[in-house]
N, C-alpha and C. Protein backbone atom coordinates (compact mmCIF):
# COMPACT_ATOMS: atom_id res chain seq x y z
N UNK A 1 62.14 57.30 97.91
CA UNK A 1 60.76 57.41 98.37
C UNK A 1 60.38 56.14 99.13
N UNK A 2 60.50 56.37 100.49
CA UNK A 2 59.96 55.12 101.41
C UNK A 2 58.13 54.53 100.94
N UNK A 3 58.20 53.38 101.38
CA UNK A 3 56.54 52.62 100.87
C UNK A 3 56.03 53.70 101.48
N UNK A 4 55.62 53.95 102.73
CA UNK A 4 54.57 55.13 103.02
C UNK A 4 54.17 56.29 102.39
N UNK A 5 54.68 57.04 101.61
CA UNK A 5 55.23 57.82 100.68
C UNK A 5 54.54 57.75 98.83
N UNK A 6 54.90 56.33 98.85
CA UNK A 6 54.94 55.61 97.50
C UNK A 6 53.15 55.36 97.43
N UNK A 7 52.41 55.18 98.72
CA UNK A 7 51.27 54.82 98.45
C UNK A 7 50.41 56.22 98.49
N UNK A 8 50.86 57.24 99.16
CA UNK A 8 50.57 58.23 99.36
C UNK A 8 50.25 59.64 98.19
N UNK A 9 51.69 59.12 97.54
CA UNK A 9 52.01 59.90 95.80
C UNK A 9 50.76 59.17 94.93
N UNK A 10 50.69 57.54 95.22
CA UNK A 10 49.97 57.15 94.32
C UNK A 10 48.69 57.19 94.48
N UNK A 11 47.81 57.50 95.38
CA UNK A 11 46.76 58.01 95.62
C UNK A 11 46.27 59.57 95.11
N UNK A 12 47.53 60.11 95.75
CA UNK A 12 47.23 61.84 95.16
C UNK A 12 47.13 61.72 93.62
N UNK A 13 48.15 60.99 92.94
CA UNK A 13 48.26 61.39 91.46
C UNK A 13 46.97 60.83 90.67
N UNK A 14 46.80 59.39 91.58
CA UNK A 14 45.35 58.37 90.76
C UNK A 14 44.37 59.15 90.67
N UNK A 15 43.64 59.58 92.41
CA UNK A 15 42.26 60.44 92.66
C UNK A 15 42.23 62.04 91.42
N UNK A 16 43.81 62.53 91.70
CA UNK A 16 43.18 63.16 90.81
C UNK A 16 43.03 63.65 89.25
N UNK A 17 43.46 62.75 88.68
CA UNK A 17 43.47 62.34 87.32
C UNK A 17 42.18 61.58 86.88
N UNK A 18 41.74 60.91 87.50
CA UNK A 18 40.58 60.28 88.15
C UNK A 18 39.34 61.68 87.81
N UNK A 19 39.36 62.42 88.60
CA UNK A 19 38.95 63.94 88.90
C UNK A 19 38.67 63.98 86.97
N UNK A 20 39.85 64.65 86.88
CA UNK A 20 39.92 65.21 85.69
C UNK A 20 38.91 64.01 84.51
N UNK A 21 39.57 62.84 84.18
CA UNK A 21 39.00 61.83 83.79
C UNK A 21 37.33 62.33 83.59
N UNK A 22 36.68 62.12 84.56
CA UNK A 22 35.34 61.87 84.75
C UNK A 22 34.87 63.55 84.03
N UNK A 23 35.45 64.57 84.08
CA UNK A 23 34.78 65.53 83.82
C UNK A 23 35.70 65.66 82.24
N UNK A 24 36.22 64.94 81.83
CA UNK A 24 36.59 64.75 80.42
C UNK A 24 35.20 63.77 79.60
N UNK A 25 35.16 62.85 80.14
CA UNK A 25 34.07 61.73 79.81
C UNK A 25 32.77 62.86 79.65
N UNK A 26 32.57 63.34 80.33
CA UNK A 26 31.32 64.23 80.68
C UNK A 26 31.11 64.87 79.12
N UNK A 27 32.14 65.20 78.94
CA UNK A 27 32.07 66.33 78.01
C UNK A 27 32.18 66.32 77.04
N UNK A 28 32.94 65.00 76.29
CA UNK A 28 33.18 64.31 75.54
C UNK A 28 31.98 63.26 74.81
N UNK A 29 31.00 62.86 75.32
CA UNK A 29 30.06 62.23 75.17
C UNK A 29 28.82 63.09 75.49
N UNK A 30 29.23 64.42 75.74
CA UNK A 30 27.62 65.11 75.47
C UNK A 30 26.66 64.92 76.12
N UNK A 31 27.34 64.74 77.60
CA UNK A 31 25.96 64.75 78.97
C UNK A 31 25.60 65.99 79.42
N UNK A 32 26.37 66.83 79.25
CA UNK A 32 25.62 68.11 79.54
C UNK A 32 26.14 69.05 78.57
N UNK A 33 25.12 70.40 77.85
CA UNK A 33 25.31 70.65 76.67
C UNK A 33 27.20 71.68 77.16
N UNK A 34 27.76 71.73 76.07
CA UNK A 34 28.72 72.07 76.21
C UNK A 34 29.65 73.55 76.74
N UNK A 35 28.18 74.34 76.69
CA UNK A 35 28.20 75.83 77.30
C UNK A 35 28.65 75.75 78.89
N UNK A 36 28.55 74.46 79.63
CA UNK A 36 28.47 74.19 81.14
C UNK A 36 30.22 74.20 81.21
N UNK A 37 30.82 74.09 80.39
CA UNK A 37 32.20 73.57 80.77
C UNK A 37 33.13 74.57 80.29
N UNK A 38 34.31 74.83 80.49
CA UNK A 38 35.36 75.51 80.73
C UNK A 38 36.68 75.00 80.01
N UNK A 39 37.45 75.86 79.50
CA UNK A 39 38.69 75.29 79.33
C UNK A 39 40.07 75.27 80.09
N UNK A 40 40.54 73.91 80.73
CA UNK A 40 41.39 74.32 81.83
C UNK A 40 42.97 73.24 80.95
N UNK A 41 43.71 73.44 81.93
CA UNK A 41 44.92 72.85 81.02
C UNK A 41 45.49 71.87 82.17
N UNK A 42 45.72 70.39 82.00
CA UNK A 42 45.93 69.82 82.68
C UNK A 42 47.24 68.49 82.00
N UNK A 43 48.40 68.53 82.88
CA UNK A 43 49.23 67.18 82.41
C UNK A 43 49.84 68.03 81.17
N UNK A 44 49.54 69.48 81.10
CA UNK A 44 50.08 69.94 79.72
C UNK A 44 48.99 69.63 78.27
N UNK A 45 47.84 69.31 78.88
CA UNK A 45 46.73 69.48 77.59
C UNK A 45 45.56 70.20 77.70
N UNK A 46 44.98 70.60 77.07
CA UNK A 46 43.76 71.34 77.57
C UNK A 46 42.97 70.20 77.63
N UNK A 47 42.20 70.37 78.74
CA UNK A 47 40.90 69.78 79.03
C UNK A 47 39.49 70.72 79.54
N UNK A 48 38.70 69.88 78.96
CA UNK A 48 36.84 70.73 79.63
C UNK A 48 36.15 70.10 81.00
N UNK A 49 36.75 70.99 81.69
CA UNK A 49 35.44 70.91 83.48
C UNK A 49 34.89 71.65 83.06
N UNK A 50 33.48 70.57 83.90
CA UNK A 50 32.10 71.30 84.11
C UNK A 50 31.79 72.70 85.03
N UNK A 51 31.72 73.54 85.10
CA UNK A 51 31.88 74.29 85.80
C UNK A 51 30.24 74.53 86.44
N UNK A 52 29.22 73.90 86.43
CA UNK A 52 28.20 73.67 87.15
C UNK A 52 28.57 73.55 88.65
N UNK A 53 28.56 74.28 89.81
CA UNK A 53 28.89 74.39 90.80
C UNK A 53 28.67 72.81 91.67
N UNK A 54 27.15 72.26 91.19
CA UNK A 54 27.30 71.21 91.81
C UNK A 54 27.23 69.91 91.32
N UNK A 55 27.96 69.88 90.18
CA UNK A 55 28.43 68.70 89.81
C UNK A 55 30.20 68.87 89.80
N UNK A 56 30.49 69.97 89.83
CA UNK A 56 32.00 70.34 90.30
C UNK A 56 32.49 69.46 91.21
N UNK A 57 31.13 70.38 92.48
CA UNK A 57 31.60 69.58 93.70
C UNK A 57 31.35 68.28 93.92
N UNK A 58 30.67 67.47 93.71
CA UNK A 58 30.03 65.99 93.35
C UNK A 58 31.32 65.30 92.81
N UNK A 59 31.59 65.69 91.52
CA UNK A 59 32.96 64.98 91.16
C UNK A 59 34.48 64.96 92.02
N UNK A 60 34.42 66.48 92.59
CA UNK A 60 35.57 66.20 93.95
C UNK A 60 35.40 65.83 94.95
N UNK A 61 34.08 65.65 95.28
CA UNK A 61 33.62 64.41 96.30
C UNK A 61 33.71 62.71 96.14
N UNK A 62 33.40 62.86 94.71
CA UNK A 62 34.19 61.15 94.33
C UNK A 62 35.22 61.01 94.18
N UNK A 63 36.40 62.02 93.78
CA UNK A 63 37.39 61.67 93.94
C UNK A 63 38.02 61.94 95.23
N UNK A 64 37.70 62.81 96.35
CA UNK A 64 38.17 62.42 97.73
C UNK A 64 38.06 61.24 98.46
N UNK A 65 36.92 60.48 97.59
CA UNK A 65 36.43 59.33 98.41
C UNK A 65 37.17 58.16 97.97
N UNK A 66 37.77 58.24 96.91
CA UNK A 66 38.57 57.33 95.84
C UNK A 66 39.96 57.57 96.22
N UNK A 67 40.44 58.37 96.48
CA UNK A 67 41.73 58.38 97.47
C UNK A 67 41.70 57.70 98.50
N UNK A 68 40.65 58.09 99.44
CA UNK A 68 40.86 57.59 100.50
C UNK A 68 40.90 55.85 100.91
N UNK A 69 40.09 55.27 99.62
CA UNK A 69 40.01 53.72 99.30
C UNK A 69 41.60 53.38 98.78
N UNK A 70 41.96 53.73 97.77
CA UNK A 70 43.20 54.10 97.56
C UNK A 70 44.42 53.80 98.44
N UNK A 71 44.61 55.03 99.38
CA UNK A 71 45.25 55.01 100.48
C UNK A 71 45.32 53.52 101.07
N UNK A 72 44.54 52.54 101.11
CA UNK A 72 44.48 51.47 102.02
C UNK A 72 44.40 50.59 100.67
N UNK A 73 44.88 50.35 99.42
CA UNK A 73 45.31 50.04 98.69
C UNK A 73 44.03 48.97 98.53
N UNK A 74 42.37 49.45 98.38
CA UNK A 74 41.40 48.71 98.59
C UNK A 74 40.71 49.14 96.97
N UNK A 75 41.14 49.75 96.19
CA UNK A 75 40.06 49.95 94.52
C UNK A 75 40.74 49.11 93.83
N UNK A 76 39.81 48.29 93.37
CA UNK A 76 40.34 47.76 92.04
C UNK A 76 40.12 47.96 90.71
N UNK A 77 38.55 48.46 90.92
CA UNK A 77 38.13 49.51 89.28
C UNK A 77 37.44 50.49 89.36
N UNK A 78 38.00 51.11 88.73
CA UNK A 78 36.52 52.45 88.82
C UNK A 78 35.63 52.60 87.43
N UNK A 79 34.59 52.90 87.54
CA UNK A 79 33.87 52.57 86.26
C UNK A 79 32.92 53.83 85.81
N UNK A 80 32.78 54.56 85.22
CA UNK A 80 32.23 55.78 84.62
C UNK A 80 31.10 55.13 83.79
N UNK A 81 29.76 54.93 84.74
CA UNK A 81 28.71 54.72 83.57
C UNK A 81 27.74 55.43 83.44
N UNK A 82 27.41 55.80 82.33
CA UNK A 82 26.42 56.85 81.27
C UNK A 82 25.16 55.85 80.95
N UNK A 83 24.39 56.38 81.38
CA UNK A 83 22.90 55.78 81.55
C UNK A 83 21.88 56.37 80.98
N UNK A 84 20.65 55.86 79.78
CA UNK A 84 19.64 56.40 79.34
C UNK A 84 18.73 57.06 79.92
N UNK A 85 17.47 57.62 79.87
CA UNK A 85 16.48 58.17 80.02
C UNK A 85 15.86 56.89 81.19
N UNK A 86 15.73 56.13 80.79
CA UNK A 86 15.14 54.92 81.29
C UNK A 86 16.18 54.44 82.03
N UNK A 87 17.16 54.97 82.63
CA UNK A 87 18.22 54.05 83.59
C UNK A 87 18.92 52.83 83.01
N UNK A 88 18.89 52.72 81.84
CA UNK A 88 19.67 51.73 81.33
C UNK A 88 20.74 52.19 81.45
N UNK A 89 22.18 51.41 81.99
CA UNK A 89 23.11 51.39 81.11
C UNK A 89 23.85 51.32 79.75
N UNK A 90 23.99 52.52 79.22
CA UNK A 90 24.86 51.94 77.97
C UNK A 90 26.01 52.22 77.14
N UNK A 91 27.17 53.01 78.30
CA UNK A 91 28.62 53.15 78.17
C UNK A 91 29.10 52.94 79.39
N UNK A 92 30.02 52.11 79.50
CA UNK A 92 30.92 52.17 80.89
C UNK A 92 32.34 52.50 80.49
N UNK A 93 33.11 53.52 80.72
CA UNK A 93 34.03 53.72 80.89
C UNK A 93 35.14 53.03 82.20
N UNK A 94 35.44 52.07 81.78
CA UNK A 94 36.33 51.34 83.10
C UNK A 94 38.09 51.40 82.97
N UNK A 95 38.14 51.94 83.99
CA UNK A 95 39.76 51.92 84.64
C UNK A 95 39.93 50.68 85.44
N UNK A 96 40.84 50.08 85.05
CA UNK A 96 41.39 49.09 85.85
C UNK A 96 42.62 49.59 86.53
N UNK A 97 42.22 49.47 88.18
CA UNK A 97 43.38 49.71 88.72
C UNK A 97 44.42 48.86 89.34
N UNK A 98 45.65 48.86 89.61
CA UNK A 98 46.40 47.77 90.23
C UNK A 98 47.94 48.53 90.78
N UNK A 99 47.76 48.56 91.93
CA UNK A 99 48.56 49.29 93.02
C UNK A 99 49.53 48.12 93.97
N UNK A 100 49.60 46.99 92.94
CA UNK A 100 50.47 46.28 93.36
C UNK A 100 51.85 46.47 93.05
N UNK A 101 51.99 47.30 91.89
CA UNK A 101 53.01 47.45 91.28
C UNK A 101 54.03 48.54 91.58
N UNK A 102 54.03 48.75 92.88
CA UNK A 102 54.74 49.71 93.87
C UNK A 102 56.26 48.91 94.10
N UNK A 103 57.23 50.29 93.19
CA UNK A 103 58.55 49.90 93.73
C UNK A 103 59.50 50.66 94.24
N UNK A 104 60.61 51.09 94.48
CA UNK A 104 61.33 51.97 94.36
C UNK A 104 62.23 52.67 93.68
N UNK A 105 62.14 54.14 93.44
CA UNK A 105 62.94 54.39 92.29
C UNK A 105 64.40 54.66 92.84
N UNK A 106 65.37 54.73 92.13
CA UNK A 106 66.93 54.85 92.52
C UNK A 106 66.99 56.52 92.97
N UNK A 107 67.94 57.00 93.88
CA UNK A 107 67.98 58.06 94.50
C UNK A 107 68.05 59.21 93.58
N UNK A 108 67.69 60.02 93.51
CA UNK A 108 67.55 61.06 92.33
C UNK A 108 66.76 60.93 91.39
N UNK A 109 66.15 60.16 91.44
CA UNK A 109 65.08 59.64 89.86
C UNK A 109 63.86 60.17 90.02
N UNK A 110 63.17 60.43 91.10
CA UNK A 110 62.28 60.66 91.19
C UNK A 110 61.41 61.67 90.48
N UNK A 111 62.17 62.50 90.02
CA UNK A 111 61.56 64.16 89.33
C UNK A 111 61.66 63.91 87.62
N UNK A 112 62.66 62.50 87.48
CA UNK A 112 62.57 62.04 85.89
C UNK A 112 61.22 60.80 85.91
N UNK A 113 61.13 60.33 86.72
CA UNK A 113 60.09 59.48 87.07
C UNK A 113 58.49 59.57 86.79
N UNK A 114 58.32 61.06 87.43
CA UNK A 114 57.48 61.72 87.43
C UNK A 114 57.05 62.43 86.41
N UNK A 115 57.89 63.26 85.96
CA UNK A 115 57.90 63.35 84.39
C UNK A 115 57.31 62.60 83.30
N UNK A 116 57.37 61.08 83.55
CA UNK A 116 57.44 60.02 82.22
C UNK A 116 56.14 59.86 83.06
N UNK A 117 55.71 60.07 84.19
CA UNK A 117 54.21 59.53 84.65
C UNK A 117 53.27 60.44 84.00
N UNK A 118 53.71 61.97 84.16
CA UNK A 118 52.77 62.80 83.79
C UNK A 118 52.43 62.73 82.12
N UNK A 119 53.56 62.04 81.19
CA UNK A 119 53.10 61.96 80.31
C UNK A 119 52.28 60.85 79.89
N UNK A 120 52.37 59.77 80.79
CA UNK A 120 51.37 58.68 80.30
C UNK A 120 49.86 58.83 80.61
N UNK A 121 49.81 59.76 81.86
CA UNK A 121 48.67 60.22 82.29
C UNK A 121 48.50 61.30 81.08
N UNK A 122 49.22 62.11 80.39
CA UNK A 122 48.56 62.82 79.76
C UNK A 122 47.98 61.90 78.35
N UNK A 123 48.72 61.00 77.73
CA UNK A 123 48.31 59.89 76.86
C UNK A 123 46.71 59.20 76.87
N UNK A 124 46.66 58.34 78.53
CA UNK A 124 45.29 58.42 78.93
C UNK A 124 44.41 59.28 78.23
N UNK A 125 44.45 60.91 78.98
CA UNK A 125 43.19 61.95 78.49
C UNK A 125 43.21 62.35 77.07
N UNK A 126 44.59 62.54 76.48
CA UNK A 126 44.22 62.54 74.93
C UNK A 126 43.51 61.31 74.21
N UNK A 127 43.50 60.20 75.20
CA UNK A 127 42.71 59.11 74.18
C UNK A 127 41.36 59.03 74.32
N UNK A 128 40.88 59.47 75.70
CA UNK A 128 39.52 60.23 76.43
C UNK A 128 39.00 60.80 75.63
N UNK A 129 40.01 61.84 75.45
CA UNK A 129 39.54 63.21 74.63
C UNK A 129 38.99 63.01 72.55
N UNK A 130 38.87 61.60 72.53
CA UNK A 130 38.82 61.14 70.95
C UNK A 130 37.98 60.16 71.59
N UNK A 131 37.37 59.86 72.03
CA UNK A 131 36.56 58.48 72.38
C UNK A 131 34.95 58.72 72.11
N UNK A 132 34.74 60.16 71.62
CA UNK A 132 33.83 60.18 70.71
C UNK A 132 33.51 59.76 69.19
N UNK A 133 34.68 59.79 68.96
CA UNK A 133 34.78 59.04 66.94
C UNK A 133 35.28 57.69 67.48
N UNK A 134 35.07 56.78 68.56
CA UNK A 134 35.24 55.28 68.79
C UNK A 134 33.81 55.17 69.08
N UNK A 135 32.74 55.74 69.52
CA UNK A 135 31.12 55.51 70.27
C UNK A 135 30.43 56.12 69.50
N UNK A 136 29.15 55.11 69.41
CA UNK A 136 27.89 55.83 68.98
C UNK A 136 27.31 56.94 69.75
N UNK A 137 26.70 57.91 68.75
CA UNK A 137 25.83 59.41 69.47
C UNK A 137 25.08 58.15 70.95
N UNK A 138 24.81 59.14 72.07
CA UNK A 138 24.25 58.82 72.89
C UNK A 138 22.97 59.66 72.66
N UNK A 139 21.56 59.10 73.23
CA UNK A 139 20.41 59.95 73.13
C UNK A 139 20.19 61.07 74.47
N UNK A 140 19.56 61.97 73.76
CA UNK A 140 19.52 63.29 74.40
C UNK A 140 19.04 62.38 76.27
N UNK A 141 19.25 62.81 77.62
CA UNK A 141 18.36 63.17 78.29
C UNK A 141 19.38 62.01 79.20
N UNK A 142 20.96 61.85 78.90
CA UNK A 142 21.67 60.30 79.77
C UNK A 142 21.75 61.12 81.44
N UNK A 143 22.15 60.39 82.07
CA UNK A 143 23.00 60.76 83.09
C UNK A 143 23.53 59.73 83.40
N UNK A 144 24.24 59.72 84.44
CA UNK A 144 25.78 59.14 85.09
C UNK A 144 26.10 58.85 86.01
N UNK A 145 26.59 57.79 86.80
CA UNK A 145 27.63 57.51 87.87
C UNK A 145 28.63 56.79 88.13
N UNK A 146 29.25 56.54 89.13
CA UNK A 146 30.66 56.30 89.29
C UNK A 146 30.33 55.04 90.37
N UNK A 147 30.95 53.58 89.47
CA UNK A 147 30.86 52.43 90.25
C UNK A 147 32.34 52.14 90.51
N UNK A 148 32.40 52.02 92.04
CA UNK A 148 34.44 51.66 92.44
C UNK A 148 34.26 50.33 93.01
N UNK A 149 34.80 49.45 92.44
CA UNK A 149 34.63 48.25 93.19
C UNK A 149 36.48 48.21 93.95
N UNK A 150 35.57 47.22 94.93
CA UNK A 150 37.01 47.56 95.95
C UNK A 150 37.12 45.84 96.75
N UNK A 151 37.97 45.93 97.34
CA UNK A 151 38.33 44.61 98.50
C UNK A 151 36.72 44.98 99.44
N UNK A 152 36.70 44.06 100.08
CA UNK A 152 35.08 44.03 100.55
C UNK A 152 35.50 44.48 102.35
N UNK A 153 36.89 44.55 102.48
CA UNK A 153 37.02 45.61 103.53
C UNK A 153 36.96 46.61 103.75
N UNK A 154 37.01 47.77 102.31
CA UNK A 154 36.90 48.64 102.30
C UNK A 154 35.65 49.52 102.71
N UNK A 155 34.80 48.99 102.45
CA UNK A 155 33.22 49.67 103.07
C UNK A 155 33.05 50.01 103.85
N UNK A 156 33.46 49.17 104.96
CA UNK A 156 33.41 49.60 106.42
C UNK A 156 34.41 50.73 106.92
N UNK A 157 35.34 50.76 106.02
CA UNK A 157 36.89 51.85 106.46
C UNK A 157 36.41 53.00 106.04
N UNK A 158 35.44 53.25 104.82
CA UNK A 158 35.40 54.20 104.37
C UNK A 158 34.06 55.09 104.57
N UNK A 159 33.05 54.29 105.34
CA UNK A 159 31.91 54.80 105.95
C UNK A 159 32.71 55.16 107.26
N UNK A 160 33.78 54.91 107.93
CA UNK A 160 34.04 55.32 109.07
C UNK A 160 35.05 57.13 108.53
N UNK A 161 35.37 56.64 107.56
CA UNK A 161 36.59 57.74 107.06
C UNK A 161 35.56 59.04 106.77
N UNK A 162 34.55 58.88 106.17
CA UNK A 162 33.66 59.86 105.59
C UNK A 162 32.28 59.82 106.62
N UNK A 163 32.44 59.46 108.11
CA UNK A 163 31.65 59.96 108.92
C UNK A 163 30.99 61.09 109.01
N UNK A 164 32.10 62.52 108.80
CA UNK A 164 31.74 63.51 109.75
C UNK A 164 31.23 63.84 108.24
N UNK A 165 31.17 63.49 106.74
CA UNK A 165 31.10 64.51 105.53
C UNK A 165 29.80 63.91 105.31
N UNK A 166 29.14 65.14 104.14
CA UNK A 166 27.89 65.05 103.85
C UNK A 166 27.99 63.90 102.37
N UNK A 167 28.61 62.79 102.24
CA UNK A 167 28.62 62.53 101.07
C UNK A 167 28.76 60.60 101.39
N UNK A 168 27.59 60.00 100.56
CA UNK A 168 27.78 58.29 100.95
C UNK A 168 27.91 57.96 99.15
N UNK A 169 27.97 56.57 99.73
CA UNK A 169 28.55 55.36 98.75
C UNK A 169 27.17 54.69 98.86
N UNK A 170 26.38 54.13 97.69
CA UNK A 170 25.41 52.86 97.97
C UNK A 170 25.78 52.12 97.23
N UNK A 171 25.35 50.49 97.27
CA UNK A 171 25.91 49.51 96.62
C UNK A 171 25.16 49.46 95.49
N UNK A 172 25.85 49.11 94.07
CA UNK A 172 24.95 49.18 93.25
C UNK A 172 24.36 48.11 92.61
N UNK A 173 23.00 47.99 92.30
CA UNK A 173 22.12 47.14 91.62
C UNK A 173 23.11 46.74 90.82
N UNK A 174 22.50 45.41 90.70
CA UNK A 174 23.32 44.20 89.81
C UNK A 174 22.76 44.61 88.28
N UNK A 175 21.36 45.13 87.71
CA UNK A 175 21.65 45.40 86.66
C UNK A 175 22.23 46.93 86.00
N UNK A 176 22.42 47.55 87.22
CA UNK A 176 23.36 48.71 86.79
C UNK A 176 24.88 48.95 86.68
N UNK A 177 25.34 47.27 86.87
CA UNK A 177 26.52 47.12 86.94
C UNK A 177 27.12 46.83 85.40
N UNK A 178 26.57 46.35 84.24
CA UNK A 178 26.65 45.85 82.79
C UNK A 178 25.97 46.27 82.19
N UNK A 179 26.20 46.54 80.94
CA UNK A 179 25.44 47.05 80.22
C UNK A 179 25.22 45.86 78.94
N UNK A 180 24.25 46.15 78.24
CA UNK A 180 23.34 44.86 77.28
C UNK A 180 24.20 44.45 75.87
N UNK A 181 24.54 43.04 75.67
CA UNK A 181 25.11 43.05 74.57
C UNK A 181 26.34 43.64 74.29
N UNK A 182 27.25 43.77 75.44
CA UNK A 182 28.49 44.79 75.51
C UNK A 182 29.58 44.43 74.22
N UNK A 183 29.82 45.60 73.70
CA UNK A 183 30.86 46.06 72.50
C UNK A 183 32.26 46.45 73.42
N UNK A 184 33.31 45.54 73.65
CA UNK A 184 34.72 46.08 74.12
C UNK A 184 35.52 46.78 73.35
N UNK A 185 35.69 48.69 73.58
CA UNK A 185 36.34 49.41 72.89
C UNK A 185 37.82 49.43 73.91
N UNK A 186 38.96 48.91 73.14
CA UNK A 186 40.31 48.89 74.20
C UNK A 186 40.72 50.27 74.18
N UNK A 187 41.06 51.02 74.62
CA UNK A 187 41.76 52.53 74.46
C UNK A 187 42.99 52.60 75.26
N UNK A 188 43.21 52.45 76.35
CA UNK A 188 44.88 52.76 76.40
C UNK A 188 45.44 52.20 77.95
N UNK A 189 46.85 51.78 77.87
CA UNK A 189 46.70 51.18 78.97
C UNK A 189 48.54 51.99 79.73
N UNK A 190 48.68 51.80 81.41
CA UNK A 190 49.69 53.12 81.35
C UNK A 190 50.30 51.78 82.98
N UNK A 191 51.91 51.73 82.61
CA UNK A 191 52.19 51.25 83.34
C UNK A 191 53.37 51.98 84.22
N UNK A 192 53.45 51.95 85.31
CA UNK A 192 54.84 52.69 85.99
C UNK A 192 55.15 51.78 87.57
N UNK A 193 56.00 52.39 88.30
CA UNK A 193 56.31 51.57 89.70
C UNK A 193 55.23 52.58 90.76
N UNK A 194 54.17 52.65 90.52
CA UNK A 194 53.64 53.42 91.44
C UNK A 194 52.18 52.96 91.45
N UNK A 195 51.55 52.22 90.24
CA UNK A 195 50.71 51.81 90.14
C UNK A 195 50.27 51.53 88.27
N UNK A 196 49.32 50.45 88.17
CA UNK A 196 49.22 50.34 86.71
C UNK A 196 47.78 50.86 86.39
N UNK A 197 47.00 51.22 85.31
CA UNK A 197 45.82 51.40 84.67
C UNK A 197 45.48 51.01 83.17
N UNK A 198 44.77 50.46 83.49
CA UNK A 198 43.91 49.76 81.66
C UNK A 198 42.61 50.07 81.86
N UNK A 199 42.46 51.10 80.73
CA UNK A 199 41.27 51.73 80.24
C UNK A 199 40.63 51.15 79.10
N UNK A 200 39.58 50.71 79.77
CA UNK A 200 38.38 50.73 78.02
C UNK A 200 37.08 51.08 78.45
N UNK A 201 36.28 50.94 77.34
CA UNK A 201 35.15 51.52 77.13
C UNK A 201 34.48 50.16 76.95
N UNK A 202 33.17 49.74 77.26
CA UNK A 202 31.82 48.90 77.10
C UNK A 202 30.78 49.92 76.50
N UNK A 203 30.27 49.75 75.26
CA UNK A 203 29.26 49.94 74.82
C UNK A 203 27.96 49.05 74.64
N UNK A 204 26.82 49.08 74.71
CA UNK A 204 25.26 48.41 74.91
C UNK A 204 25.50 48.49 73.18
N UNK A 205 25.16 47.30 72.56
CA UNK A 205 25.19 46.93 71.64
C UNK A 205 23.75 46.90 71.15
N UNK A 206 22.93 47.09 72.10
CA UNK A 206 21.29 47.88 72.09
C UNK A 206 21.65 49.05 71.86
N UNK A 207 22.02 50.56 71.97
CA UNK A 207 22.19 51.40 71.90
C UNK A 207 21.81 51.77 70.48
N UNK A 208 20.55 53.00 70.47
CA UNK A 208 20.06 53.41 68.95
C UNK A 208 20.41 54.83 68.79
């Protein structure tokens, strides 16, 4: 698998695990009541999408847009935060990404390679999928968004990339970036030659 290739796989596989990810979190922490979601099977586990038509599409709009940062090897975290009634922050789900770690595999390896990826990615969502008995109940009425911090070139590449689409990026307020008194929950971390990820959770140590 030539580098062109290598960054290409690792974009497709990140964005959409990524995908899945966020509508695991969703569902898992009880942002929308649980009748909204579906059972689909992913990496070989079952997982719950939202099947709300337009938060469906909303979430495959962040993850098209997260590829495409990706692609130009410009994300460095992506962050899933769950926000009170009052716009507080007070769970961040953060992926740490690092796409430095691009190598090559030996000729034929690739389909055993892939294999051992899909299971660490499936590792990830089973630890997702329990990250309710690690967090306190959240109160009725949260909602959510998706902070990607990136190389500070990326902004400009990706307002040009997502010209012609109906979908933007705004920068986000400095106090919607942390949440109060943060509790570090570690949950799981997944390394391969295609790219690395370390997942944890920040909880508001305000949180009632």
């Amino acid at each position: 698998m030539d580098a062109v290739k290598r960054v290409q796989v690792a974009a497709d596989v990140l964005s959409e695990f990524l995908e899945v990810a966020i509508h695991c979190i969703l569902h898992c922490r009880g942002v929308y009541p649980q009748g909204v979601f579906g059972r689909r099977k992913k990496y070989n586990v079952p997982v719950q999408v939202c099947l709300h038509p337009d938060v469906d599409q909303y979430i495959t709009n962040v993850a098209t847009s997260i590829r495409a940062m990706l692609l130009d090897g410009a994300v460095e975290r992506v962050v899933v935060v769950i926000t009170a009634p009052d716009s507080l922050p007070l769970e961040r789900f953060v992926f740490d990404i690092d796409q430095t770690n691009q190598t090559s595999n030996r000729p034929g390896r690739e389909d055993s390679y892939l294999l051992h990826l899909e299971q660490s990615l499936r590792a990830l969502l089973l630890k997702l999928n329990v990250s309710d008995a690690l967090l306190k109940p959240l109160p009725s009425g949260c909602s959510w968004t998706v902070h990607v911090h990136t190389k500070e070139s990326a902004a400009t590449k990706l307002e040009e990339r997502l010209a012609d689409k109906d979908f933007t990026w705004v920068e986000a307020e400095e106090d919607q970036q942390h949440v109060t008194d943060p509790q570090l929950i570690p949950m799981k971390s997944l390394s391969s030659n295609l790219f690395k990820v370390q997942l944890y959770a920040e909880e508001s140590g305000k949180k009632t």
